[in-house]
C-alpha atoms as a PDB file:
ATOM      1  CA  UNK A   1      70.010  -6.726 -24.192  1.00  0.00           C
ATOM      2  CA  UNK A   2      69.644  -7.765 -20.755  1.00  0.00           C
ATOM      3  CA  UNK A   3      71.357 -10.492 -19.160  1.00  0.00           C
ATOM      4  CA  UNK A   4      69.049 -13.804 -18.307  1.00  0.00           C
ATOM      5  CA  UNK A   5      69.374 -13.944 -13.755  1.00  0.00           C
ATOM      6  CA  UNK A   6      71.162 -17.253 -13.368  1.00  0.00           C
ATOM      7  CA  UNK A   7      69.148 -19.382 -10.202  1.00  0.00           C
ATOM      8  CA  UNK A   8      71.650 -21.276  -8.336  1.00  0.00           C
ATOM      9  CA  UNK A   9      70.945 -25.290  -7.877  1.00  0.00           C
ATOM     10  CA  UNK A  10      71.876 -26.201  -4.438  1.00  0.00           C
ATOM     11  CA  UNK A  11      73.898 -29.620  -4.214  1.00  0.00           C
ATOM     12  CA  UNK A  12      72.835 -32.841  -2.243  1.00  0.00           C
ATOM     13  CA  UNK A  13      74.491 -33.440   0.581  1.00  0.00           C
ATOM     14  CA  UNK A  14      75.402 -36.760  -1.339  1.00  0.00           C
ATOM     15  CA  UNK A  15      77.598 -36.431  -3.815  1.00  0.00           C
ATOM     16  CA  UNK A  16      79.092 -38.539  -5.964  1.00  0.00           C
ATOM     17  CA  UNK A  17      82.999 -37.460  -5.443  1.00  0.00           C
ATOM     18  CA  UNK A  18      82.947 -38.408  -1.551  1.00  0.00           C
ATOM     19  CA  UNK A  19      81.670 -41.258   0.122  1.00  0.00           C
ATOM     20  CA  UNK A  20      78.791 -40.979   3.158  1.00  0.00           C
ATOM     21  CA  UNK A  21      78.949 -39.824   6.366  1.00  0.00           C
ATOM     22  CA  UNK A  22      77.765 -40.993   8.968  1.00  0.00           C
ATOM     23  CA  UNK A  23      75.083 -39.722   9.724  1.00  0.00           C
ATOM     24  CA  UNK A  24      74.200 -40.196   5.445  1.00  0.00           C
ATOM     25  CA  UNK A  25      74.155 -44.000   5.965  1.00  0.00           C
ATOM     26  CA  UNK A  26      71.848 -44.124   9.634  1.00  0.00           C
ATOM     27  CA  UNK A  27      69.518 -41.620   7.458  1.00  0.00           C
ATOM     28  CA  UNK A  28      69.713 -43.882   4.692  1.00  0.00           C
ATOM     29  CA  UNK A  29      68.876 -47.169   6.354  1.00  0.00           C
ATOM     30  CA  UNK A  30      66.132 -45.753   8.873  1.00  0.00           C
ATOM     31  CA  UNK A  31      64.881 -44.928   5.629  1.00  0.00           C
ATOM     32  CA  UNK A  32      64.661 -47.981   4.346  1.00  0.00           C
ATOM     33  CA  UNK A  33      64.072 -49.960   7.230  1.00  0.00           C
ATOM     34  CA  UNK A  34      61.661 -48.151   9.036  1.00  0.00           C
ATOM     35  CA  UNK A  35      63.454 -47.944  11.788  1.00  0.00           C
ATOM     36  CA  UNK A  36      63.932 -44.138  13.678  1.00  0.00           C
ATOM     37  CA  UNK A  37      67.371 -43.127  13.394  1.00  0.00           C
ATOM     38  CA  UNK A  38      67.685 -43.210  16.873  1.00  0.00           C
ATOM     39  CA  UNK A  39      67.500 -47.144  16.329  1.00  0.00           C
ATOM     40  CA  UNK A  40      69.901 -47.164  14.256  1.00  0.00           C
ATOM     41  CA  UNK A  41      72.420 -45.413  15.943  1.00  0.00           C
ATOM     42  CA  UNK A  42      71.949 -47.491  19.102  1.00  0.00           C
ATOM     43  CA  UNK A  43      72.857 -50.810  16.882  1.00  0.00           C
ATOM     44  CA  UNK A  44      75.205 -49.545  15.140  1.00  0.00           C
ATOM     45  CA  UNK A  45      76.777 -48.881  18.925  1.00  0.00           C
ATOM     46  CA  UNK A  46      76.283 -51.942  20.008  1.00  0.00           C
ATOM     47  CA  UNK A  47      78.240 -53.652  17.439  1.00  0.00           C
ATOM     48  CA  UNK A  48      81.391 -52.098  19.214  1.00  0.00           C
ATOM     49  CA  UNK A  49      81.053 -54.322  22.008  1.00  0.00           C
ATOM     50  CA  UNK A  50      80.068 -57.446  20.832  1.00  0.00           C
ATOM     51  CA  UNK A  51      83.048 -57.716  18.219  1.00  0.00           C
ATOM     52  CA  UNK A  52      85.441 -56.670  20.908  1.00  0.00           C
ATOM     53  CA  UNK A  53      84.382 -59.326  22.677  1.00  0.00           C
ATOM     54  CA  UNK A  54      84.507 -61.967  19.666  1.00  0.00           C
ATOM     55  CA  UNK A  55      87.996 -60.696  18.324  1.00  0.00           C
ATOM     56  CA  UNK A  56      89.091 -61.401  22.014  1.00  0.00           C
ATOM     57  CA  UNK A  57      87.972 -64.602  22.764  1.00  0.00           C
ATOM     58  CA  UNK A  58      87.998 -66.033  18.907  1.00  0.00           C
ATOM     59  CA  UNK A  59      90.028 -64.331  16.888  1.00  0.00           C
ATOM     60  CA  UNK A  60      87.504 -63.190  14.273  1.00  0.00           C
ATOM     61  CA  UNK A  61      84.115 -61.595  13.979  1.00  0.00           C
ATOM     62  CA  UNK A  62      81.645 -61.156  10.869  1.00  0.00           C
ATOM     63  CA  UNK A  63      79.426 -58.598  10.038  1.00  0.00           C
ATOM     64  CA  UNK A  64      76.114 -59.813   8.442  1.00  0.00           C
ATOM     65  CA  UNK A  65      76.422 -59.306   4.586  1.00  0.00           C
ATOM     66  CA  UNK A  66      79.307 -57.110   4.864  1.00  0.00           C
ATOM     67  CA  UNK A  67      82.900 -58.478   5.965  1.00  0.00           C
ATOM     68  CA  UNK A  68      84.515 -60.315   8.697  1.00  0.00           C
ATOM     69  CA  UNK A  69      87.078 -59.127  10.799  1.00  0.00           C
ATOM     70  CA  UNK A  70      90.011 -60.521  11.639  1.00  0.00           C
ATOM     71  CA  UNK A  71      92.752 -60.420  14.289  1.00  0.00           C
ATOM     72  CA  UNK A  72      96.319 -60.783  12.403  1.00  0.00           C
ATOM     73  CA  UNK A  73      99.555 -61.672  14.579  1.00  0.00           C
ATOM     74  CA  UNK A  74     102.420 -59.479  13.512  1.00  0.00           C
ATOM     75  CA  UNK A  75     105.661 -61.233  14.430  1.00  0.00           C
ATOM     76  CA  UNK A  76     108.558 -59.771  16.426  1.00  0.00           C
ATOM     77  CA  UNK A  77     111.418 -57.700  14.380  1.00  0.00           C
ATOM     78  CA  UNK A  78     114.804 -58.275  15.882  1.00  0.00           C
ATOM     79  CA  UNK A  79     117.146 -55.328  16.225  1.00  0.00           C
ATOM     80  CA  UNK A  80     119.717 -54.248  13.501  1.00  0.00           C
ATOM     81  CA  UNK A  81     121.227 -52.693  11.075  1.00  0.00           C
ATOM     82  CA  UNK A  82     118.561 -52.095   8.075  1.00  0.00           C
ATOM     83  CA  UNK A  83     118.672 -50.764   4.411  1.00  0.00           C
ATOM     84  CA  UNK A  84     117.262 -47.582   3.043  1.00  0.00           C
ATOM     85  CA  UNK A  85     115.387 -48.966  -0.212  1.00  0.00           C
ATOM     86  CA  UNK A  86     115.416 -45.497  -1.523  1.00  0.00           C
ATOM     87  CA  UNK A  87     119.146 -44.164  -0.519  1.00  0.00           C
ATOM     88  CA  UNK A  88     120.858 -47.505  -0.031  1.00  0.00           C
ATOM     89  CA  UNK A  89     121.603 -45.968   3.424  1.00  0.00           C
ATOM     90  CA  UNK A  90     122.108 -48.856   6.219  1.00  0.00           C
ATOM     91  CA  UNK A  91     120.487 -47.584   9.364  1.00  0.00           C
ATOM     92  CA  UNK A  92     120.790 -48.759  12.846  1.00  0.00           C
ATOM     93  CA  UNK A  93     116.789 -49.880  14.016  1.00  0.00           C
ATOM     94  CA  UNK A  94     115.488 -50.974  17.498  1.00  0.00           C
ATOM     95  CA  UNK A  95     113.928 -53.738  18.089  1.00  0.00           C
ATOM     96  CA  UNK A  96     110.008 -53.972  17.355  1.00  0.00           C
ATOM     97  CA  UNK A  97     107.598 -56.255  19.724  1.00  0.00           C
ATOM     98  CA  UNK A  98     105.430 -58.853  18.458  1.00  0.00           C
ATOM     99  CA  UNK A  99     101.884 -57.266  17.943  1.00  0.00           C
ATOM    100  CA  UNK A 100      98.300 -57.882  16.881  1.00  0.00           C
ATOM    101  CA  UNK A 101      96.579 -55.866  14.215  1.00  0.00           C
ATOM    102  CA  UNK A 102      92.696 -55.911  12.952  1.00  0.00           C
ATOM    103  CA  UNK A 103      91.929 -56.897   9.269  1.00  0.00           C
ATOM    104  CA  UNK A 104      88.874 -56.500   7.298  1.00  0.00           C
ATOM    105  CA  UNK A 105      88.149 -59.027   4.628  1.00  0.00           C
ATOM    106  CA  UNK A 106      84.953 -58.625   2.428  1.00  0.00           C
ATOM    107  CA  UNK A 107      82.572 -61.393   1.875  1.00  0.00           C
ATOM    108  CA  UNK A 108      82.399 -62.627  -1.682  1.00  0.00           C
ATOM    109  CA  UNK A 109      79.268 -60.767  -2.151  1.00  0.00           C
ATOM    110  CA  UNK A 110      81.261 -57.744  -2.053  1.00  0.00           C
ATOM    111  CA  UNK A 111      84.250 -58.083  -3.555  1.00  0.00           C
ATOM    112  CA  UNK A 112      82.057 -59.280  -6.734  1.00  0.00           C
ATOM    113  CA  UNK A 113      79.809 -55.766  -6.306  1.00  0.00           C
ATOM    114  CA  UNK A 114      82.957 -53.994  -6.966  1.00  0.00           C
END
């Protein structure tokens, strides 16, 4: 009896174990929007920009529909001796600077998608 010739499926590019890339998502919504990709990209690099500029002077920016970013203040740690949690070793540690960091918080929308 002879064996049946198997015929490969190839895969998607999008599967379901890893999220999009980048270029996935401007594909996607030129797509959609009717937009060339080419317009999409050259939002999408705009958006740099504009929320530098916002976080600076505000604090905060907010992208349409999607989150809103915001500028967290991360207070000063003073020098000294600290514990291991895991070994109970005590440590000698420098002193750390006050210093801001970016968070993203979804909008509602979002959070109840998930």
């Amino acid at each position: 009896m002879a064996k049946k010739k198997t015929t490969k499926t190839k895969k998607s590019k999008a599967s379901a174990d890893k999220p999009p890339t980048k270029s996935e998502i401007f594909n996607a919504i030129a797509e959609n929007t009717g937009l060339t990709r080419k317009d999409v990209s050259s939002v999408f690099t705009e958006i740099g920009p504009v929320a530098k500029k916002s976080l600076k002077a505000h604090g905060s920016f907010t992208v349409p529909g999607i989150c809103k970013l915001v500028v967290k203040m991360k207070s000063r740690v003073p020098a000294g001796e600290r514990r291991n949690p895991f070994t109970g070793e005590t440590k000698w540690m420098p002193a750390k600077p006050a210093s801001k960091t970016v968070r993203a918080r979804p909008i509602k929308a979002v959070r109840d998608m998930v």
